[in-house]
Protein backbone atom coordinates (compact mmCIF):
# COMPACT_ATOMS: atom_id res chain seq x y z
CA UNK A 1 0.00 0.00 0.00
CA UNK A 2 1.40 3.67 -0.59
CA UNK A 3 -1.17 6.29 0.64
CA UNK A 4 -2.19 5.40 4.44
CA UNK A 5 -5.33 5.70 6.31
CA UNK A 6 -5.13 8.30 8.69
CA UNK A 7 -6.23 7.53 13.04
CA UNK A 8 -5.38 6.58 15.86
CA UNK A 9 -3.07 3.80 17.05
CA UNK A 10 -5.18 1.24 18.49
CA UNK A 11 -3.68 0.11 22.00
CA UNK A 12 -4.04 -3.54 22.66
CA UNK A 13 -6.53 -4.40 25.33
CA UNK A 14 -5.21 -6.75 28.26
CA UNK A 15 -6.97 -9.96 29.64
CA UNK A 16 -7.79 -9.80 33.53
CA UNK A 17 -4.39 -11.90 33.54
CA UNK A 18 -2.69 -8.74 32.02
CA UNK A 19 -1.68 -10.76 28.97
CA UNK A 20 -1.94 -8.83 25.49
CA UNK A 21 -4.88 -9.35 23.79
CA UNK A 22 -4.18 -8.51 19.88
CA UNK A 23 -7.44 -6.95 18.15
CA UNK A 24 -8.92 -9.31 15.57
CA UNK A 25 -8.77 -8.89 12.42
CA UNK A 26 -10.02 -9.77 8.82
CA UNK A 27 -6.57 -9.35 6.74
CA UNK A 28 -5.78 -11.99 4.01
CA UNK A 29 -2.71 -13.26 5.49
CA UNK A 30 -2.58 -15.42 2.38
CA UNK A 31 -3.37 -12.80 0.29
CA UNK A 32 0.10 -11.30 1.90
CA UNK A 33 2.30 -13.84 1.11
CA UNK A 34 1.24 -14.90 -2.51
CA UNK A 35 1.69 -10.57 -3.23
CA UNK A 36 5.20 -11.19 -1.51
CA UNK A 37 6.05 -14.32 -3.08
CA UNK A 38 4.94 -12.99 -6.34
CA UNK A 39 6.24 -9.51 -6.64
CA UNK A 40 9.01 -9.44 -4.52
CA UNK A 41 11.01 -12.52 -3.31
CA UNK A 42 10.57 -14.30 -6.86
CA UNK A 43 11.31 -11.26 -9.03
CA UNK A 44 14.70 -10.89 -6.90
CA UNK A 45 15.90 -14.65 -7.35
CA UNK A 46 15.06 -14.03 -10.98
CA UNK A 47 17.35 -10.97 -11.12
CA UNK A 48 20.27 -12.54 -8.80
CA UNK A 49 19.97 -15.55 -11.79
CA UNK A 50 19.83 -13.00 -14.75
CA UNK A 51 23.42 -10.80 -13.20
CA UNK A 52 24.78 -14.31 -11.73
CA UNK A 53 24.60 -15.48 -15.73
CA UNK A 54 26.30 -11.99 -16.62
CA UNK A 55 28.91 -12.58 -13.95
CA UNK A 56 29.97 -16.56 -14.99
CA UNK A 57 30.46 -14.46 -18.57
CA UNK A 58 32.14 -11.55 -17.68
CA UNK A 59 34.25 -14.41 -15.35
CA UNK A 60 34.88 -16.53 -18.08
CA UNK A 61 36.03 -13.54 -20.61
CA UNK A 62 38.38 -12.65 -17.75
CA UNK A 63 39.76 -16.01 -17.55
CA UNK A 64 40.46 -16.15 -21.41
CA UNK A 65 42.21 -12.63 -21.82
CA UNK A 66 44.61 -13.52 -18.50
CA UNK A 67 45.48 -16.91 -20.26
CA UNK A 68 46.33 -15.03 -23.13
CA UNK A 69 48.71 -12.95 -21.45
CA UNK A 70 46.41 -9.26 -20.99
CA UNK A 71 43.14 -9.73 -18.66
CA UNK A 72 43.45 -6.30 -17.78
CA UNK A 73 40.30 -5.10 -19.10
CA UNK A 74 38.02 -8.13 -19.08
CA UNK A 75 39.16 -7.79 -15.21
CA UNK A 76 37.24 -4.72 -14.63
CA UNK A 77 34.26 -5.82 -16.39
CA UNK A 78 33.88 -9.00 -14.26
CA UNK A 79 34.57 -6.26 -11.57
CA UNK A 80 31.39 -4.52 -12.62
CA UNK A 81 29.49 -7.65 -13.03
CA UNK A 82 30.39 -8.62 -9.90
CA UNK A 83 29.18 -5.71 -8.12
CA UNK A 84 25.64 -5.70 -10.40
CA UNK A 85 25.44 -9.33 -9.05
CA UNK A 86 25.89 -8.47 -5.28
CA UNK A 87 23.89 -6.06 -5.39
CA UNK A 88 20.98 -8.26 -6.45
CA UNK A 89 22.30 -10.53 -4.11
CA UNK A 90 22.17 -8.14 -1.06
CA UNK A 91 18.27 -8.37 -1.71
CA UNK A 92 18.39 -11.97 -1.36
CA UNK A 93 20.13 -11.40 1.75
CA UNK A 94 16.64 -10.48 3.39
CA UNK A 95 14.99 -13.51 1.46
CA UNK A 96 16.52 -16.30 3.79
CA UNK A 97 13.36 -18.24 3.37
CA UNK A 98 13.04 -22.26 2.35
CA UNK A 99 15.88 -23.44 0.25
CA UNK A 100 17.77 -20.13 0.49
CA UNK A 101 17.17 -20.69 4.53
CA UNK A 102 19.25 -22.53 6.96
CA UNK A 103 19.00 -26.24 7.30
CA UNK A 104 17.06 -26.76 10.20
CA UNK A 105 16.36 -23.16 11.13
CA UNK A 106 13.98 -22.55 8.04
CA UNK A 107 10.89 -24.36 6.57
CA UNK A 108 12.29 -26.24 3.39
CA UNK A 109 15.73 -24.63 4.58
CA UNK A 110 18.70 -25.89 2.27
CA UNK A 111 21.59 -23.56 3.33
CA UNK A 112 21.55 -22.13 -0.09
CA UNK A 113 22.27 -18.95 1.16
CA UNK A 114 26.17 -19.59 2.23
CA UNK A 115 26.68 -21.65 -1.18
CA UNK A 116 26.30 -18.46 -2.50
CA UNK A 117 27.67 -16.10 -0.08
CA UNK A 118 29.25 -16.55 2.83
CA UNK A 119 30.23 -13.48 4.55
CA UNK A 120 31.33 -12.97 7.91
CA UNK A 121 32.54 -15.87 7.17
CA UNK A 122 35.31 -15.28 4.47
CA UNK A 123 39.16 -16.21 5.04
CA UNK A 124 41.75 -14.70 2.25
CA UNK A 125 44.51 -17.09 3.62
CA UNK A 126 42.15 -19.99 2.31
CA UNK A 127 41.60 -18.60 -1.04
CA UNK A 128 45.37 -17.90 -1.62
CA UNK A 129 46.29 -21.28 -0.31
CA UNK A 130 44.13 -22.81 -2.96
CA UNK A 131 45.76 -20.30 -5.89
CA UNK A 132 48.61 -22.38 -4.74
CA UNK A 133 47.92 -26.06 -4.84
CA UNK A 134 45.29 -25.44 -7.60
CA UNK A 135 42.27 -27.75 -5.75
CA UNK A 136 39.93 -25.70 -8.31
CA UNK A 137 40.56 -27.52 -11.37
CA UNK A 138 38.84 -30.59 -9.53
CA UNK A 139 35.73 -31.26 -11.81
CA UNK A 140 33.67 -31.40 -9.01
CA UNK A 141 35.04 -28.60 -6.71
CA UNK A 142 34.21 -27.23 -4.59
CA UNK A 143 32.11 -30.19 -3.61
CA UNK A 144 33.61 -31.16 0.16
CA UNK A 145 35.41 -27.69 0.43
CA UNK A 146 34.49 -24.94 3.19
CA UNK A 147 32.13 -22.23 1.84
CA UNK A 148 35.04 -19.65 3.26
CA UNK A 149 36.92 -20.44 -0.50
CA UNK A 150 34.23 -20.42 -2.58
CA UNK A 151 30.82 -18.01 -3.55
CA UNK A 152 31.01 -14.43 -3.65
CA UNK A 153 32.99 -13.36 -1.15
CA UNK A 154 36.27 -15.49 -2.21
CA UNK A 155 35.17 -14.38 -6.06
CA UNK A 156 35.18 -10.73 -4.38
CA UNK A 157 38.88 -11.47 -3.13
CA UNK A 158 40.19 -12.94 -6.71
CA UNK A 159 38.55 -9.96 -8.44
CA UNK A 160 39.74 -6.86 -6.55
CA UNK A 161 43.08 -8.17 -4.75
CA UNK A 162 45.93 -6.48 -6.50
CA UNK A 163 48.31 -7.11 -4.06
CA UNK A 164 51.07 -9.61 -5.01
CA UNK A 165 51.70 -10.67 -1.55
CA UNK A 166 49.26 -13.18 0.06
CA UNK A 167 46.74 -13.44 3.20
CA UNK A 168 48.29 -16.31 5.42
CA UNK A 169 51.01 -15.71 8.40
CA UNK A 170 54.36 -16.00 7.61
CA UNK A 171 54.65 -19.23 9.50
CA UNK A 172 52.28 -20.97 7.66
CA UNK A 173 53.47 -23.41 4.92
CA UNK A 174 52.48 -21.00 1.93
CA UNK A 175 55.16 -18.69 2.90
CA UNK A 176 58.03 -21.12 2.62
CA UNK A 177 58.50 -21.33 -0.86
CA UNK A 178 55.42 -22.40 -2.57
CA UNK A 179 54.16 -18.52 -2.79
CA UNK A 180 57.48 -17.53 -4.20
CA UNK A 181 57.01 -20.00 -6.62
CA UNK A 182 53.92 -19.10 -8.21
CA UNK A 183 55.43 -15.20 -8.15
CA UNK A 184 58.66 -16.24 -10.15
CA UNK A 185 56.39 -17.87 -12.77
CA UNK A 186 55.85 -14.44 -15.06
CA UNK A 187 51.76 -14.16 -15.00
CA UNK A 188 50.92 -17.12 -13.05
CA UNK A 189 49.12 -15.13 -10.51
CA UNK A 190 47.08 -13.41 -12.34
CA UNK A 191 46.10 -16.75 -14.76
CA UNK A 192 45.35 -18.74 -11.27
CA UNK A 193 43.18 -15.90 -10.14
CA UNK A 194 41.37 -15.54 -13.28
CA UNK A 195 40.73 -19.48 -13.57
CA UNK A 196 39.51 -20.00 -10.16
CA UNK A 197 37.58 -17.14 -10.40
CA UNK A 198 35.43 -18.48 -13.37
CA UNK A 199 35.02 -21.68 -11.25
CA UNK A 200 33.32 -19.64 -8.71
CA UNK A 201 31.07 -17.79 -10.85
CA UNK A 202 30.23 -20.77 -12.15
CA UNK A 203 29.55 -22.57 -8.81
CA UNK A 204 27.34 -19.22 -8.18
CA UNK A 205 25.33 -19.44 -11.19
CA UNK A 206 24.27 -23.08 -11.02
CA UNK A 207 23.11 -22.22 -7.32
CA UNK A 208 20.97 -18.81 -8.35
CA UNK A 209 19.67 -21.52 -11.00
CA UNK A 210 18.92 -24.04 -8.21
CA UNK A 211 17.09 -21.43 -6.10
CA UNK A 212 14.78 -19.91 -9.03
CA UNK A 213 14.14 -23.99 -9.66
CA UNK A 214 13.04 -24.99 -6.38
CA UNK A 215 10.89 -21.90 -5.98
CA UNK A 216 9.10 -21.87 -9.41
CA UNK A 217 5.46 -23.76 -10.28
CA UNK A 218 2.81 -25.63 -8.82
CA UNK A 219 5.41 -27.55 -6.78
CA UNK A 220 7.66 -24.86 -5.80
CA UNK A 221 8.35 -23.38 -2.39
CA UNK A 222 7.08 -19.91 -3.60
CA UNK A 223 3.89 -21.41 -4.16
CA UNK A 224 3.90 -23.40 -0.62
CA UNK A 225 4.76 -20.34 0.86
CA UNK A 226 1.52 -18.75 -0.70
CA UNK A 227 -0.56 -21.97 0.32
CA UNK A 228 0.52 -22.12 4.02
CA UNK A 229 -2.26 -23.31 5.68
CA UNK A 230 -3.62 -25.40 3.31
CA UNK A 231 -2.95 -29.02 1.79
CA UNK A 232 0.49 -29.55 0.63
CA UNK A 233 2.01 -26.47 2.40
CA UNK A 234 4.31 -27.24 4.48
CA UNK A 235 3.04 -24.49 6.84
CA UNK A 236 0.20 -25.33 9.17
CA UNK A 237 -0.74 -21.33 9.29
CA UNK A 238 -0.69 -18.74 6.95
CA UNK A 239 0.69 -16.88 10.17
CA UNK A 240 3.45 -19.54 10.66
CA UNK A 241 4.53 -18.74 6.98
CA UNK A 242 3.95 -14.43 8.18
CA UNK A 243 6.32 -15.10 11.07
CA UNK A 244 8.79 -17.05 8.98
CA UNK A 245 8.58 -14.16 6.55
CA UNK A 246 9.29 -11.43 9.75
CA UNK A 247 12.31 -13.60 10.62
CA UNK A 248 14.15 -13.05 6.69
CA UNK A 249 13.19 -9.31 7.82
CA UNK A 250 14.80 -9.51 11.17
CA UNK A 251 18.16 -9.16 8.88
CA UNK A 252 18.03 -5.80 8.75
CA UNK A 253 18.64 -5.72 12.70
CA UNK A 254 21.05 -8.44 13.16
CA UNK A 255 22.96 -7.70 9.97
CA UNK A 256 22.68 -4.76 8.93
CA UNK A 257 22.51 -2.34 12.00
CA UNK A 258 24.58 -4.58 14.40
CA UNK A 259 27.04 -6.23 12.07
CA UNK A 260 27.33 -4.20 9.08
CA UNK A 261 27.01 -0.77 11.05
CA UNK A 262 27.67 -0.72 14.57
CA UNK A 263 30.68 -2.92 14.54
CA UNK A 264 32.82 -0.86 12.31
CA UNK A 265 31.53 2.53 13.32
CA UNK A 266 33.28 1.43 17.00
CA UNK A 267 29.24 1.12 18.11
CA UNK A 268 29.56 -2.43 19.16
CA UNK A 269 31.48 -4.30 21.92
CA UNK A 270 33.25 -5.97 19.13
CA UNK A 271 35.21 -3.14 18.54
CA UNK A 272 37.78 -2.27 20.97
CA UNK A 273 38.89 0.90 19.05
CA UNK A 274 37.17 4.24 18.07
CA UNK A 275 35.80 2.70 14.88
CA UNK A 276 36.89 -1.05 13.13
CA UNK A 277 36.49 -0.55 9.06
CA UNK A 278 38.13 -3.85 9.15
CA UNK A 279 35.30 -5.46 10.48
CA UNK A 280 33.30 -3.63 6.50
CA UNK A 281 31.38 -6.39 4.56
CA UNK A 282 33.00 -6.14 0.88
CA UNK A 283 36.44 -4.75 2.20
CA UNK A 284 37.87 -5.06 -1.39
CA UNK A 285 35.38 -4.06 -3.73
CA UNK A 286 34.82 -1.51 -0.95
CA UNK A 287 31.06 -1.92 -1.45
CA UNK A 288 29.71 -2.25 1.81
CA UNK A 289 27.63 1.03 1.71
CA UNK A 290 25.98 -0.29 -2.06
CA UNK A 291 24.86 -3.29 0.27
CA UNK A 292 22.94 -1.71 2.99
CA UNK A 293 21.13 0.12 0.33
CA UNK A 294 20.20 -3.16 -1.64
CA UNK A 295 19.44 -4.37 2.19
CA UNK A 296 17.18 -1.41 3.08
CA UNK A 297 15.38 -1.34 -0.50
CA UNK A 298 14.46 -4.72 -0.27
CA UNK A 299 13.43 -4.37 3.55
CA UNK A 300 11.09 -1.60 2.00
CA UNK A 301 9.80 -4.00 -1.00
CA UNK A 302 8.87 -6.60 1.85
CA UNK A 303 7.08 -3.55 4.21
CA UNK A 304 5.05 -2.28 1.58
CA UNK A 305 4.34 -5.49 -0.83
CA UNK A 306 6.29 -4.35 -3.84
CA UNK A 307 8.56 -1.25 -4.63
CA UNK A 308 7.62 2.34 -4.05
CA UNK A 309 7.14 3.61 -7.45
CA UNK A 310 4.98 0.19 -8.36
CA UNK A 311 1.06 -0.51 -8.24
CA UNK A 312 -0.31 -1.16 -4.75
CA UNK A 313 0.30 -4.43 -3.27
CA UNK A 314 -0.85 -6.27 0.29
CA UNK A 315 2.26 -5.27 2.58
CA UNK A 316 3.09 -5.56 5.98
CA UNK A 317 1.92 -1.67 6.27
CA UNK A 318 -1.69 -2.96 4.96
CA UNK A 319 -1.67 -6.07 7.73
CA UNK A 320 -0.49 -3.40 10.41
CA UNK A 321 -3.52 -1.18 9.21
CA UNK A 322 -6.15 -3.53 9.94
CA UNK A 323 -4.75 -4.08 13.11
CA UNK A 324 -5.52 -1.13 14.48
CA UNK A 325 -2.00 0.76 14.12
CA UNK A 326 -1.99 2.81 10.92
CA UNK A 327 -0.01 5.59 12.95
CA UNK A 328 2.23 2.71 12.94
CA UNK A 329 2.38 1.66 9.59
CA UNK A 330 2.84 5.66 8.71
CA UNK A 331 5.56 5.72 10.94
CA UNK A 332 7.43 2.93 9.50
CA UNK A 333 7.40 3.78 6.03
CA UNK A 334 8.67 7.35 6.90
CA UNK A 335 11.71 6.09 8.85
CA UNK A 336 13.04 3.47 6.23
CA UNK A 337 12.81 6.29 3.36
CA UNK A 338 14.47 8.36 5.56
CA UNK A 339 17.07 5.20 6.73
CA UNK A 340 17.90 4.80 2.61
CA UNK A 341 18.60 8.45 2.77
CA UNK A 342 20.81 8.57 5.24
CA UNK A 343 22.72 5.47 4.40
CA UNK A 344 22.81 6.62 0.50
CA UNK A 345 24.01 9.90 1.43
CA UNK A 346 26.95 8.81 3.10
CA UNK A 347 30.43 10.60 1.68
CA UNK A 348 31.95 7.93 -0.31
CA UNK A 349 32.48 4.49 0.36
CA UNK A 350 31.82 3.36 3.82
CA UNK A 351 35.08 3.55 4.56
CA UNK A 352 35.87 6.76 3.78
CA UNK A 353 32.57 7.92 5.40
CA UNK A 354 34.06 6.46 8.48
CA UNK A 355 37.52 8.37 8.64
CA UNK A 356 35.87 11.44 6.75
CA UNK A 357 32.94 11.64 9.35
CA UNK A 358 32.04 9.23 11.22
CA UNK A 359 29.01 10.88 12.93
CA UNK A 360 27.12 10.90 9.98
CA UNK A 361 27.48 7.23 9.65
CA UNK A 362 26.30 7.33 13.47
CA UNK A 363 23.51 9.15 12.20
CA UNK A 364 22.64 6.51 9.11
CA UNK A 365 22.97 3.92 12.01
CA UNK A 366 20.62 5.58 14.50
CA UNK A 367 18.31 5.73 11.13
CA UNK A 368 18.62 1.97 10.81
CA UNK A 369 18.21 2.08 14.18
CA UNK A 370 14.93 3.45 14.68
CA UNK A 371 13.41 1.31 11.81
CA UNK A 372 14.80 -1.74 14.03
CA UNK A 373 13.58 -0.79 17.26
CA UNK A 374 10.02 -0.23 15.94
CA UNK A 375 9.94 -3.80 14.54
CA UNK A 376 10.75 -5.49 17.48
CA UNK A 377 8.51 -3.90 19.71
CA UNK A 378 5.16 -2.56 18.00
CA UNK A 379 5.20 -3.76 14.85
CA UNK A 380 5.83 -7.15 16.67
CA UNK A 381 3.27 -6.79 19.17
CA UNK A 382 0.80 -5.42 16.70
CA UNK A 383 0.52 -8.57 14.13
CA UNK A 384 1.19 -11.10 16.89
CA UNK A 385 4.58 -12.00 15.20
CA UNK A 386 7.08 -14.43 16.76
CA UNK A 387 10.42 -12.69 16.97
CA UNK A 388 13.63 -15.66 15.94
CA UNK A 389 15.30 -17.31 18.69
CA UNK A 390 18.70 -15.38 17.16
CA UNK A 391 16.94 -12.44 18.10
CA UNK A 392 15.20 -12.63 21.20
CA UNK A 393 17.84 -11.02 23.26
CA UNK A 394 18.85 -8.36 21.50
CA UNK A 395 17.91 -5.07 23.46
CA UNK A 396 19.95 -2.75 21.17
């Protein structure tokens, strides 16, 4: 929905126990989820597919031009393509919902998500390491490797490492000889980047194939998702499908404003200094600030049923409105336009915003912030949503 009812918030009555007792409603809760499925999660798993396709090419041209002995310009195209591809990725991030979900954690959940993309957890070392003893070439790699040397985050290290030297300690075994090697060999480094960089891409665009296939027709979890409830969902409520929905949103507050914020803007406990940026998702391609924008829009696509500037859809600001909060709903929308604001107004990379004035990235967070407290205290109480276990005790 776009224009909002005006009146007043409606304050839950109590039982004579003094626990909450939500107003009832009449909203579609199905009618909710088939909008979302339909014109927002699936239309973003189509799009990662479409730039993860561009990115195996732009991979693969790199690959050829380093073998050939110049990949200097087919490097900074696969640069670009990999940045159009995280960024549809980034709304993905939001969409952690059946296969994309965690095993075990998540209806249908198949841990697609870290095939894909595995930041925070990411380890250079790893990735040079296999540069060295070549592992990639395997035909079936990286089939029994960690996820920290494969997706896009090790692509993201091949891609915008120029460095010669390598991640790993000087003890470790790389260091005593084997790196030297592979730097006496005139262009080796670059051809070993380049070729395990297409396998990569590769890897990543047979898994934003996988997703798109599992979620797709009659028998797809987009469609289950739309059917919870009813016979051959795997859902027994449509509001056990709403809730699973609020927990994909709940990245925002985890991720985004505690990890991707607060951490390297010295907010967090988990800095020890007056700000960390080496704690920035996308340290090389330096595009942490294009992510929380992809993170916010798609936060807002999810809110309001579909993007700003499209028709009206059923939306989270819709369910909140027939709950007796459109004050609420109001409220919400407001703060995440101004949130993308703040975030996209930031000098520069996030970086730079960070050593060129860090309290305007304290002022993006508190943004972020605000959007985050509301949902997990009214907008929770309001639809009678279950907050995730990862988040119940987070009082920031």
């Amino acid at each position: 929905m776009r224009r909002l009812v005006p009146g007043l918030f409606g304050l839950l009555a109590c039982s004579n126990a003094g626990t909450p007792t939500p107003p009832s409603d009449n909203f579609d809760r199905n009618a909710l989820l088939s909008s979302l499925e339909s014109q927002v999660i699936q239309p973003a798993h189509q799009q990662f597919l479409v730039e993860a396709r561009a990115l195996e090419t732009a991979a693969s041209a790199w690959d050829q031009a380093a073998q050939a002995g110049d990949g200097t310009a087919a490097r900074s195209n696969a640069q670009g393509a990999w940045r159009s591809a995280m960024r549809a990725w980034q709304a993905v991030e939001l969409l952690q919902l059946g296969p994309v979900g965690r095993s075990g954690l998540a209806t249908g959940g198949l841990s697609l998500r870290d095939e894909v993309y595995s930041w925070p957890t990411v380890n250079p070392c790893r990735v040079d390491q296999e540069l060295v003893v070549s592992d990639y070439q395997r035909a079936d790699y990286p089939n029994g490797e960690l996820i920290n040397v494969y997706g896009l985050a090790a692509l993201e290290y091949l891609l915008f490492q120029d460095a010669t030297q390598n991640a790993c300690a000087p003890q470790l075994e790389i260091n005593q000889g084997p790196w030297a090697a592979l730097l006496a060999e005139p262009g080796a480094l670059e051809k070993r980047r380049a070729a395990y960089g297409v396998v990569l891409a590769r890897h990543v665009a047979q898994k934003a194939q996988q997703i798109v296939d599992l979620w797709v027709g009659e028998a797809g979890f987009g469609r289950q998702l739309a059917k919870a409830g009813q016979a051959g969902s795997p859902f027994r409520t449509a509001q056990a499908a709403v809730d699973e929905v609020f927990a994909a949103m709940f990245y925002l507050d985890l991720e985004a404003k505690d990890r991707k914020m607060a951490t390297p803007a010295g907010l967090s406990t988990s800095c020890p200094t007056p700000t960390c940026p080496e704690a920035l998702e996308s340290p090389w391609s330096k595009a942490a600030k294009d992510n929380l924008v992809a993170n916010l829009q798609m936060f807002e696509r999810l809110y309001l049923g579909n993007s700003p500037e499209a028709a009206a859809a059923p939306g989270f600001d819709d369910f909140l409105i027939a709950r007796g909060a459109p004050e609420l709903a109001a409220q919400i929308q407001a703060d995440t336009t101004d949130a993308l604001a703040r975030v996209g107004a930031l000098p520069g990379t996030m970086d730079q915003a960070l050593t060129q004035d860090r309290n305007q990235v304290i002022e993006a967070y508190e943004a972020v912030k605000k959007v985050t407290d509301d949902l997990k205290t009214q907008f929770v109480t309001v639809l009678n949503l279950r907050v995730p276990d990862e988040g119940a005790g987070d009082n920031d």
